[in-house]
PDB file of N, CA and C in Angstrom:
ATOM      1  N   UNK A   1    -147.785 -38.977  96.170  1.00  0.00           N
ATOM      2  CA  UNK A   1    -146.698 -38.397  96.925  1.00  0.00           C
ATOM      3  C   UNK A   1    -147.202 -38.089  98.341  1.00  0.00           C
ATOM      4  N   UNK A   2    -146.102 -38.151  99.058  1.00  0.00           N
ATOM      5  CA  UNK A   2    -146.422 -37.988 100.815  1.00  0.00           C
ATOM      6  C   UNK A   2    -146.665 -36.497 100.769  1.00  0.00           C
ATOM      7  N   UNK A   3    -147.307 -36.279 102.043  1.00  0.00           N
ATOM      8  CA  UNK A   3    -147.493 -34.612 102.469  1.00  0.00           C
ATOM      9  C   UNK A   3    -146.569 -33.922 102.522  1.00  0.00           C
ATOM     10  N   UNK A   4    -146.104 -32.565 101.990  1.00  0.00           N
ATOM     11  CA  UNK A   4    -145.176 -32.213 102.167  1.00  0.00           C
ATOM     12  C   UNK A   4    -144.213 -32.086 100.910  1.00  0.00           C
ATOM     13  N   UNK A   5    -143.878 -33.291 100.351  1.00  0.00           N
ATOM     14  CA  UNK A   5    -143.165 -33.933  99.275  1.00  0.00           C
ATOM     15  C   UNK A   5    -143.212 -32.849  98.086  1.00  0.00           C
ATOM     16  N   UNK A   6    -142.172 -32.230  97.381  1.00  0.00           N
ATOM     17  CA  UNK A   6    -143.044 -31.266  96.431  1.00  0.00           C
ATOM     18  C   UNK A   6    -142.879 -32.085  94.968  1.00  0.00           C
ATOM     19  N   UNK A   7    -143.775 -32.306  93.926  1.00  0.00           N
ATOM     20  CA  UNK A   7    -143.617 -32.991  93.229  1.00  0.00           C
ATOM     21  C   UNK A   7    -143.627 -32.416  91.546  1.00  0.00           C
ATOM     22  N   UNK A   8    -143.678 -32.978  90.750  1.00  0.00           N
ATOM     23  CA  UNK A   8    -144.298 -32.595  88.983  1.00  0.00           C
ATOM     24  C   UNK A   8    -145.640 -33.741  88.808  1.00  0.00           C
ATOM     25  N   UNK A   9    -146.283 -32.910  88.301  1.00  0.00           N
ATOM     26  CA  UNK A   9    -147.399 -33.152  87.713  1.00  0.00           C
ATOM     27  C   UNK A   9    -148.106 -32.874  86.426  1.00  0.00           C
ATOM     28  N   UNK A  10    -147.888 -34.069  85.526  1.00  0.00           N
ATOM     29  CA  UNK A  10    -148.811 -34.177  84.316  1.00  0.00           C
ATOM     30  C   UNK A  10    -149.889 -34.418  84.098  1.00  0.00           C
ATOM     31  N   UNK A  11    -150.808 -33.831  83.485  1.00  0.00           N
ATOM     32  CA  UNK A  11    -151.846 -34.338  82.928  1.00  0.00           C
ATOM     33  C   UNK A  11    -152.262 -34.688  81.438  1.00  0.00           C
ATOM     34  N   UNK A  12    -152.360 -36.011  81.412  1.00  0.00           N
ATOM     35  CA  UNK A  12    -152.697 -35.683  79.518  1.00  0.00           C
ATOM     36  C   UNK A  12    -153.874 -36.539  79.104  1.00  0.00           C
ATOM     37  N   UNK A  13    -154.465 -36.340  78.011  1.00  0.00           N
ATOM     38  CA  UNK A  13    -155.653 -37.180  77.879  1.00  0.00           C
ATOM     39  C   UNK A  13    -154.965 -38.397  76.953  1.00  0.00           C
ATOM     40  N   UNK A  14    -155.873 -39.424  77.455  1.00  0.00           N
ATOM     41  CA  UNK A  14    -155.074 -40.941  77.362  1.00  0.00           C
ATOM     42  C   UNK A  14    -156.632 -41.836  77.029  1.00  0.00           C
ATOM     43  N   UNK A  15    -157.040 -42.376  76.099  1.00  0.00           N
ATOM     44  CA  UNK A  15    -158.402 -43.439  76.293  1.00  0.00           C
ATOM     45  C   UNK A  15    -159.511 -42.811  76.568  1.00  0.00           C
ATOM     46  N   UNK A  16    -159.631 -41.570  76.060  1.00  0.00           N
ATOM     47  CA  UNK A  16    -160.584 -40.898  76.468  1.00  0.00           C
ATOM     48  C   UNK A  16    -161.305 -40.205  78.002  1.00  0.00           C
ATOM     49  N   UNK A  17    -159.923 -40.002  78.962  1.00  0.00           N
ATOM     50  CA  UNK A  17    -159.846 -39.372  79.833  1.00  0.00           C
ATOM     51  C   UNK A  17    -158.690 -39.106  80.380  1.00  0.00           C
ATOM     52  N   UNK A  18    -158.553 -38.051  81.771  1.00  0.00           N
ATOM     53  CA  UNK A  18    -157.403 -37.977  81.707  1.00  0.00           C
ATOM     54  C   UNK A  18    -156.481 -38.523  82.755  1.00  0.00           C
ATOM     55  N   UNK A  19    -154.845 -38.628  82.388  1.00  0.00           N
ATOM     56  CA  UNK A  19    -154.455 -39.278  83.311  1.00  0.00           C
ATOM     57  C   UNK A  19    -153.419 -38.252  83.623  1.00  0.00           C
ATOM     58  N   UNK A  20    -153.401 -38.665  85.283  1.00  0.00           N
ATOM     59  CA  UNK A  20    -152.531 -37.792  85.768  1.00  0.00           C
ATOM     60  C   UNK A  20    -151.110 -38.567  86.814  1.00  0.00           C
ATOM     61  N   UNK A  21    -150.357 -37.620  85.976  1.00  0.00           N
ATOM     62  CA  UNK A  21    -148.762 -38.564  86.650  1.00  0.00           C
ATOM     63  C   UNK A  21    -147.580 -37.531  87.279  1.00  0.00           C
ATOM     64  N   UNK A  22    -147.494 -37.995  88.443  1.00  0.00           N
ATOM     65  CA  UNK A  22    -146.263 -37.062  89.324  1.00  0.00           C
ATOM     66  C   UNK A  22    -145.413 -38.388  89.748  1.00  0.00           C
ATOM     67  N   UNK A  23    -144.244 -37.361  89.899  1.00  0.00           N
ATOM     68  CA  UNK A  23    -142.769 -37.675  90.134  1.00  0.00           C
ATOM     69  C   UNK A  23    -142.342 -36.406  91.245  1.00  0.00           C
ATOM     70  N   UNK A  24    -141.407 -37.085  91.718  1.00  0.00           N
ATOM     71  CA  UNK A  24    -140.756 -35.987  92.891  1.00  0.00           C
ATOM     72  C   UNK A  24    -139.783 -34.961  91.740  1.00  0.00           C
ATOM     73  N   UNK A  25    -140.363 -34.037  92.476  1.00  0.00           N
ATOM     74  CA  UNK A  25    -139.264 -32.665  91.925  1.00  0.00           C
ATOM     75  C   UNK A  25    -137.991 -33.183  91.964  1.00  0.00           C
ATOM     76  N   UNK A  26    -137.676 -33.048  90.330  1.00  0.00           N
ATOM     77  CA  UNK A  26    -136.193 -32.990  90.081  1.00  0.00           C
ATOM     78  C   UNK A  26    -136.037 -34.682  89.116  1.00  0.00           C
ATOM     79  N   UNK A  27    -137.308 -35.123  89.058  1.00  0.00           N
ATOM     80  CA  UNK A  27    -136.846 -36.580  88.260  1.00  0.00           C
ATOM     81  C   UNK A  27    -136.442 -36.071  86.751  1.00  0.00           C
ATOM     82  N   UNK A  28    -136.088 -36.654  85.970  1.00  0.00           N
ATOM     83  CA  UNK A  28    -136.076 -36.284  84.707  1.00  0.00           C
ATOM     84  C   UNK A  28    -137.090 -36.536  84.153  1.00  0.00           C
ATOM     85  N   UNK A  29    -137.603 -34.993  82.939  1.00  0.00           N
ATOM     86  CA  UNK A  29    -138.684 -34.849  82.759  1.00  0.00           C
ATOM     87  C   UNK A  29    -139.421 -36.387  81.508  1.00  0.00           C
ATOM     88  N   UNK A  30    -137.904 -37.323  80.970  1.00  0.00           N
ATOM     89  CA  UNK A  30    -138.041 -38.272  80.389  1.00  0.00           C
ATOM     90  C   UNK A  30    -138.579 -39.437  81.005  1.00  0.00           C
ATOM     91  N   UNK A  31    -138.817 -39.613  82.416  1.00  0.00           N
ATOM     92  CA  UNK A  31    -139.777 -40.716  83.158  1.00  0.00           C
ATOM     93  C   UNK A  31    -141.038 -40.107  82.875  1.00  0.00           C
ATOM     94  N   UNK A  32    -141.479 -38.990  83.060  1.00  0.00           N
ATOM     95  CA  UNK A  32    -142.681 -38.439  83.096  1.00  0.00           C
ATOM     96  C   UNK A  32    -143.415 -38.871  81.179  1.00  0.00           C
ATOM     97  N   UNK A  33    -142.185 -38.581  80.833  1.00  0.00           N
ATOM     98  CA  UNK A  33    -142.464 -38.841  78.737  1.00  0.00           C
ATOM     99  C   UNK A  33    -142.791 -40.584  78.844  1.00  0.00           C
ATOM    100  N   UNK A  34    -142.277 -41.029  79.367  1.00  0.00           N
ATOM    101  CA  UNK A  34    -141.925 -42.946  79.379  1.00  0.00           C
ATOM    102  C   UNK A  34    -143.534 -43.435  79.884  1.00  0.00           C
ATOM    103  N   UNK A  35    -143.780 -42.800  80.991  1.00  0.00           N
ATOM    104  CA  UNK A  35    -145.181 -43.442  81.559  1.00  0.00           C
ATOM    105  C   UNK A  35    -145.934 -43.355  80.354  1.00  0.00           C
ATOM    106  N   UNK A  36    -146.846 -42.088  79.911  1.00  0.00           N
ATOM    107  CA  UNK A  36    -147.659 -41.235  79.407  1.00  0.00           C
ATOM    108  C   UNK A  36    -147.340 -42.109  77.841  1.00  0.00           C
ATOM    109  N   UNK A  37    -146.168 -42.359  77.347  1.00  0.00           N
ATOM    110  CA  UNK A  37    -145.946 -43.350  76.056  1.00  0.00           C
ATOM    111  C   UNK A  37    -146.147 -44.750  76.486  1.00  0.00           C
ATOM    112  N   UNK A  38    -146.292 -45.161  77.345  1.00  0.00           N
ATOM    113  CA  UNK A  38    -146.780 -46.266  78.203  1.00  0.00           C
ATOM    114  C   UNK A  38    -148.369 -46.969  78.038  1.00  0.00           C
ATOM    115  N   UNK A  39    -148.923 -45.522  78.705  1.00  0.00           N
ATOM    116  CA  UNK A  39    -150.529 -45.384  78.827  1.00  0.00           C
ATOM    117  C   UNK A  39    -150.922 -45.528  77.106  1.00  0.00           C
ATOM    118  N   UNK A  40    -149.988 -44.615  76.464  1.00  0.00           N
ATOM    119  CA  UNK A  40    -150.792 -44.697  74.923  1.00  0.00           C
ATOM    120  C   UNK A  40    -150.670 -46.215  74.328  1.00  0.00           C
ATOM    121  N   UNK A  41    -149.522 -46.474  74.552  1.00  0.00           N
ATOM    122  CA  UNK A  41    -148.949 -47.707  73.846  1.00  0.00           C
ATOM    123  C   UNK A  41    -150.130 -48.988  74.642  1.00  0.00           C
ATOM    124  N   UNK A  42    -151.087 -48.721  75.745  1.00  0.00           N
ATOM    125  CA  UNK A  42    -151.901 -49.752  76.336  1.00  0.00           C
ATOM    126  C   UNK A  42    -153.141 -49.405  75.295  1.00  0.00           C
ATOM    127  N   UNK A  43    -153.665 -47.991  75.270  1.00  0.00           N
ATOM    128  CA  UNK A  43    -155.248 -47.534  74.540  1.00  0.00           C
ATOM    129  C   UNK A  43    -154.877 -48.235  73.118  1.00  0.00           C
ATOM    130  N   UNK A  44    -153.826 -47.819  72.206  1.00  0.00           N
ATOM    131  CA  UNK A  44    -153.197 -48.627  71.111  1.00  0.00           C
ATOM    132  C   UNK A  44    -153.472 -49.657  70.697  1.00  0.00           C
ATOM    133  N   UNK A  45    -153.403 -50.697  71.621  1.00  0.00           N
ATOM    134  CA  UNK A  45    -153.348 -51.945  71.704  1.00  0.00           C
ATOM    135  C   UNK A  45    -154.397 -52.642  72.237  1.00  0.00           C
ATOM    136  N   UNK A  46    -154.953 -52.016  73.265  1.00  0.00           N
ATOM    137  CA  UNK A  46    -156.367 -52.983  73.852  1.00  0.00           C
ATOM    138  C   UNK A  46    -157.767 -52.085  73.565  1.00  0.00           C
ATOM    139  N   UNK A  47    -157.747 -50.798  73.012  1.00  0.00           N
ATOM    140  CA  UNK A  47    -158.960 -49.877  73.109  1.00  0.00           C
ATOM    141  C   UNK A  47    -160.302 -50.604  72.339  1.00  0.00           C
ATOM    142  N   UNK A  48    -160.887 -50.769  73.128  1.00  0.00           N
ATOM    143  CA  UNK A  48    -162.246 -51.044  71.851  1.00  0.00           C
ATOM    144  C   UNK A  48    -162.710 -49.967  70.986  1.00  0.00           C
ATOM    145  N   UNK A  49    -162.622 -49.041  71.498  1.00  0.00           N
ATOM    146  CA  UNK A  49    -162.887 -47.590  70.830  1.00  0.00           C
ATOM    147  C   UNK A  49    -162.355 -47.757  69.823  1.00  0.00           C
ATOM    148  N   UNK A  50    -161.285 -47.720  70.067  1.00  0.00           N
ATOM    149  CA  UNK A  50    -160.293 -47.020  68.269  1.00  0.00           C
ATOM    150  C   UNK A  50    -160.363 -48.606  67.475  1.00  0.00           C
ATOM    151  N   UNK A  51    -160.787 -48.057  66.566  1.00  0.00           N
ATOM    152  CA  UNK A  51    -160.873 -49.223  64.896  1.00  0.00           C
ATOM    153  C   UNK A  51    -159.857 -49.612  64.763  1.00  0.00           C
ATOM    154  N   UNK A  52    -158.515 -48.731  65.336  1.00  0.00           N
ATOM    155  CA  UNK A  52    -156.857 -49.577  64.491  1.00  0.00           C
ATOM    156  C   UNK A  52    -156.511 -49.996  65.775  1.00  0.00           C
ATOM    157  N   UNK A  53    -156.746 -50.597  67.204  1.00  0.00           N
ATOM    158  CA  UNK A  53    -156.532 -51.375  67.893  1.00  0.00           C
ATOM    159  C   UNK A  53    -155.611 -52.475  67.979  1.00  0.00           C
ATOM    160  N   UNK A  54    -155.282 -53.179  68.097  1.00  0.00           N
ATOM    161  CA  UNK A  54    -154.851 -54.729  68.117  1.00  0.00           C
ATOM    162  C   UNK A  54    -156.524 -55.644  68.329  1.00  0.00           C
ATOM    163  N   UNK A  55    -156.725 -55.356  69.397  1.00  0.00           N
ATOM    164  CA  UNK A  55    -157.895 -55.722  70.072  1.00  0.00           C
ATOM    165  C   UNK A  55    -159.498 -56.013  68.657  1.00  0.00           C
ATOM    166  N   UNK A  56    -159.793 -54.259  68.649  1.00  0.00           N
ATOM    167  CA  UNK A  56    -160.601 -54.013  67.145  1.00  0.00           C
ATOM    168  C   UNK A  56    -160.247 -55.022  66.116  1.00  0.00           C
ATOM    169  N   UNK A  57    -158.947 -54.834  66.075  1.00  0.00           N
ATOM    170  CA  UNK A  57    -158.396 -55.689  64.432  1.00  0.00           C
ATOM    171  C   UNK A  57    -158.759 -57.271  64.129  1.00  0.00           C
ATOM    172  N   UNK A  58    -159.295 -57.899  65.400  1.00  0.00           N
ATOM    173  CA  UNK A  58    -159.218 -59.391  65.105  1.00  0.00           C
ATOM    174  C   UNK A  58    -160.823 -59.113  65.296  1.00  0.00           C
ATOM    175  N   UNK A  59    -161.691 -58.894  65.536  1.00  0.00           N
ATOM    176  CA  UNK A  59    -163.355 -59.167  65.035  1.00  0.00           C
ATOM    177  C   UNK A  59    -163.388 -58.480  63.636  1.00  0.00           C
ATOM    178  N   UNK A  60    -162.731 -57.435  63.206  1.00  0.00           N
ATOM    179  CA  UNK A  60    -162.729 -57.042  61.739  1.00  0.00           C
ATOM    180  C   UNK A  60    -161.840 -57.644  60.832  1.00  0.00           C
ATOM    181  N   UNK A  61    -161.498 -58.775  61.073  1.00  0.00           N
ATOM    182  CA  UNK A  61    -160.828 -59.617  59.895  1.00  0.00           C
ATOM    183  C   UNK A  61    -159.401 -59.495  60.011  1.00  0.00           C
ATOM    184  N   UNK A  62    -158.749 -58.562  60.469  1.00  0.00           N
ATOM    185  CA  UNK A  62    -157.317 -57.752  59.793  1.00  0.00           C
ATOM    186  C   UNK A  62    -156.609 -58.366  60.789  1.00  0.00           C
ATOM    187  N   UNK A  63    -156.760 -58.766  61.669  1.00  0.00           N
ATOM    188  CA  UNK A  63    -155.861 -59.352  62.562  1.00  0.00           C
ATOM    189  C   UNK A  63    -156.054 -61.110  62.985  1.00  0.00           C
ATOM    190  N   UNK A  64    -155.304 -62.034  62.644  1.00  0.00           N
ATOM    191  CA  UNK A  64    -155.754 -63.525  62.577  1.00  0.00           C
ATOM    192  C   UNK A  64    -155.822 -63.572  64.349  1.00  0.00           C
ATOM    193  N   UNK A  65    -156.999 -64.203  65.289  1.00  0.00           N
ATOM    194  CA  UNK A  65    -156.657 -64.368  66.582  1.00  0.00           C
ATOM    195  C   UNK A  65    -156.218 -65.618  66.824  1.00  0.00           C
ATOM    196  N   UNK A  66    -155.184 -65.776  65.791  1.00  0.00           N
ATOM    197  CA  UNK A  66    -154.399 -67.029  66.548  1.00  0.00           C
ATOM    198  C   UNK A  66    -152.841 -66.151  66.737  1.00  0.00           C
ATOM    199  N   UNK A  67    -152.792 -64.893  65.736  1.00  0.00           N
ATOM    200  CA  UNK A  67    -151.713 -64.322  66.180  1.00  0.00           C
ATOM    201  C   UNK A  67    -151.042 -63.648  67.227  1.00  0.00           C
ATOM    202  N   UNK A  68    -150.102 -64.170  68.013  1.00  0.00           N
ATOM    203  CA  UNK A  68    -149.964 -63.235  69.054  1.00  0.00           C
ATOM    204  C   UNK A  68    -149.962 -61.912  68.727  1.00  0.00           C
ATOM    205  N   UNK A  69    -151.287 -61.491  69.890  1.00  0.00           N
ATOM    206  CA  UNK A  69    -151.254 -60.005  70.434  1.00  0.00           C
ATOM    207  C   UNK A  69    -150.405 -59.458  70.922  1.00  0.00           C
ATOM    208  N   UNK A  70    -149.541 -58.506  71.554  1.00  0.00           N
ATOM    209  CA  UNK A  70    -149.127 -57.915  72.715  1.00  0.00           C
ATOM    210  C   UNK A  70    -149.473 -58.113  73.647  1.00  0.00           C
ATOM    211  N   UNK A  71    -150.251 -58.958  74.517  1.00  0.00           N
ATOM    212  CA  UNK A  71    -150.155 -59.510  75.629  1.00  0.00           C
ATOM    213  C   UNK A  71    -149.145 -59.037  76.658  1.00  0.00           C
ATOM    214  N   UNK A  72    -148.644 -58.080  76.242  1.00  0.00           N
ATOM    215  CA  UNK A  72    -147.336 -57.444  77.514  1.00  0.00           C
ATOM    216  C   UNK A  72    -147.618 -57.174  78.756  1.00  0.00           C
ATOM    217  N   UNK A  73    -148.679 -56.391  78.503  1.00  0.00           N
ATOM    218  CA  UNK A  73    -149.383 -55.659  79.609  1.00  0.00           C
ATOM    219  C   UNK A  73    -149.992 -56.638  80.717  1.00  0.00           C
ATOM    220  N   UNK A  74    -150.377 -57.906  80.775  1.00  0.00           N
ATOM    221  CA  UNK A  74    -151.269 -58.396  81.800  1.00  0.00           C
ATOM    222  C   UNK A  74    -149.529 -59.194  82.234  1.00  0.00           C
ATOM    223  N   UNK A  75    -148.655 -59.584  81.314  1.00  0.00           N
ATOM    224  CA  UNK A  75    -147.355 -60.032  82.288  1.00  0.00           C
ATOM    225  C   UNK A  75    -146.961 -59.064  82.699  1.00  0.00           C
ATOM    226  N   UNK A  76    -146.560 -57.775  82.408  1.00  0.00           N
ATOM    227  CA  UNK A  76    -146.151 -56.666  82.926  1.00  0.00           C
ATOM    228  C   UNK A  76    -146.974 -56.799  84.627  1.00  0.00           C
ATOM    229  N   UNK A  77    -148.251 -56.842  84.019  1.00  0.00           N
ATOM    230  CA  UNK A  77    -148.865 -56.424  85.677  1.00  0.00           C
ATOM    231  C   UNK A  77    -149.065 -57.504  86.485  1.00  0.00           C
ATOM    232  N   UNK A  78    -148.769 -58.854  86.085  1.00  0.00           N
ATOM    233  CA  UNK A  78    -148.181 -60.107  86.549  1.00  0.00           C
ATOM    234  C   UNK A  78    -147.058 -60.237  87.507  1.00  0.00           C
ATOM    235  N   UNK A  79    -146.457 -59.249  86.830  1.00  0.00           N
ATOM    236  CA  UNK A  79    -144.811 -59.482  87.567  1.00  0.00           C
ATOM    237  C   UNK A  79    -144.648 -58.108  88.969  1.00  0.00           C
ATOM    238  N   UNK A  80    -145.842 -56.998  88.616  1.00  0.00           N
ATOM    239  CA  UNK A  80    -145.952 -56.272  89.538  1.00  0.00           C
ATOM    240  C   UNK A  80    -146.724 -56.863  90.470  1.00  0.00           C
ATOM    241  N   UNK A  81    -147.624 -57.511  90.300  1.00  0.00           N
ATOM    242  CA  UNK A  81    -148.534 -58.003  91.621  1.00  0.00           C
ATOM    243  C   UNK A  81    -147.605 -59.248  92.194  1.00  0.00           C
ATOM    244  N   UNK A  82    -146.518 -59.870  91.624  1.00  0.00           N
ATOM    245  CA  UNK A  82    -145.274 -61.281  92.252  1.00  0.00           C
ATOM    246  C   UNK A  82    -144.472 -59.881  93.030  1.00  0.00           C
ATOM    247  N   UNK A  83    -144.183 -59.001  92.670  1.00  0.00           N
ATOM    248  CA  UNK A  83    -143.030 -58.236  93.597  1.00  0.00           C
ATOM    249  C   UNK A  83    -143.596 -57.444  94.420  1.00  0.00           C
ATOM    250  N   UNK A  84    -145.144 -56.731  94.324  1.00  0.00           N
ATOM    251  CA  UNK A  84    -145.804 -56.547  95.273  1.00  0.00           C
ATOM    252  C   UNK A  84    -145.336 -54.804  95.108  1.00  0.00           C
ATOM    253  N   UNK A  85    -145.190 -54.496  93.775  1.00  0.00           N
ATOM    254  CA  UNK A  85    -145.200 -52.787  93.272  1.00  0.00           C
ATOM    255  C   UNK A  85    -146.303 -52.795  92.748  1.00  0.00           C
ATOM    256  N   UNK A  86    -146.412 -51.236  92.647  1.00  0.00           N
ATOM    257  CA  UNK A  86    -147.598 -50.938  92.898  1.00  0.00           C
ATOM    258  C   UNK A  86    -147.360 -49.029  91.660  1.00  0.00           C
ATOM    259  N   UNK A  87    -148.423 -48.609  91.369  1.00  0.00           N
ATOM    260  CA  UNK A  87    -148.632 -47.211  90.599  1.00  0.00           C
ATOM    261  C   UNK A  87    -148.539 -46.282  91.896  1.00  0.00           C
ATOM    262  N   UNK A  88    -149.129 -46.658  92.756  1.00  0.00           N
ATOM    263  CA  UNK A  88    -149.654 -45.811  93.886  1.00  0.00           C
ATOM    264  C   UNK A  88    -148.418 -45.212  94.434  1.00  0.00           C
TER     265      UNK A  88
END
């Protein structure tokens, strides 16, 4: 946010650190819920850490890697780097 700007600010732990997310005063507090289920729904899915992964699941047998993954995330950030948005 610009100087001045008064904003909301979350913090929550996400992948084993924390992440922090503002919105301008007055967004609904359900964008702030949407990111933060966002961030989890990425550790979920790509964490090497966590054993129930997507990621984890195919060197431990449980997941075939011919099956599509969720792969969302690198088109997701595909289509942000073609329109030239940005987190920042």
């Amino acid at each position: 946010m610009g100087p001045g700007l008064l904003e909301t600010r979350r913090v929550e732990r996400v992948a084993s650190t924390a992440v922090s997310v503002a919105s301008p005063t007055g967004a609904p507090a359900a964008a702030l819920d949407e990111v933060t289920a966002w961030f989890r729904r990425v550790d979920r899915t790509f964490s090497v850490h966590r054993s129930d992964s997507q990621v984890s699941r195919v060197p431990a047998g449980e997941l075939a890697p011919e099956r599509p993954t969720p792969w969302w995330v690198l088109d997701w950030c595909a289509c942000l780097f073609r329109d030239g948005r940005s987190f920042r």
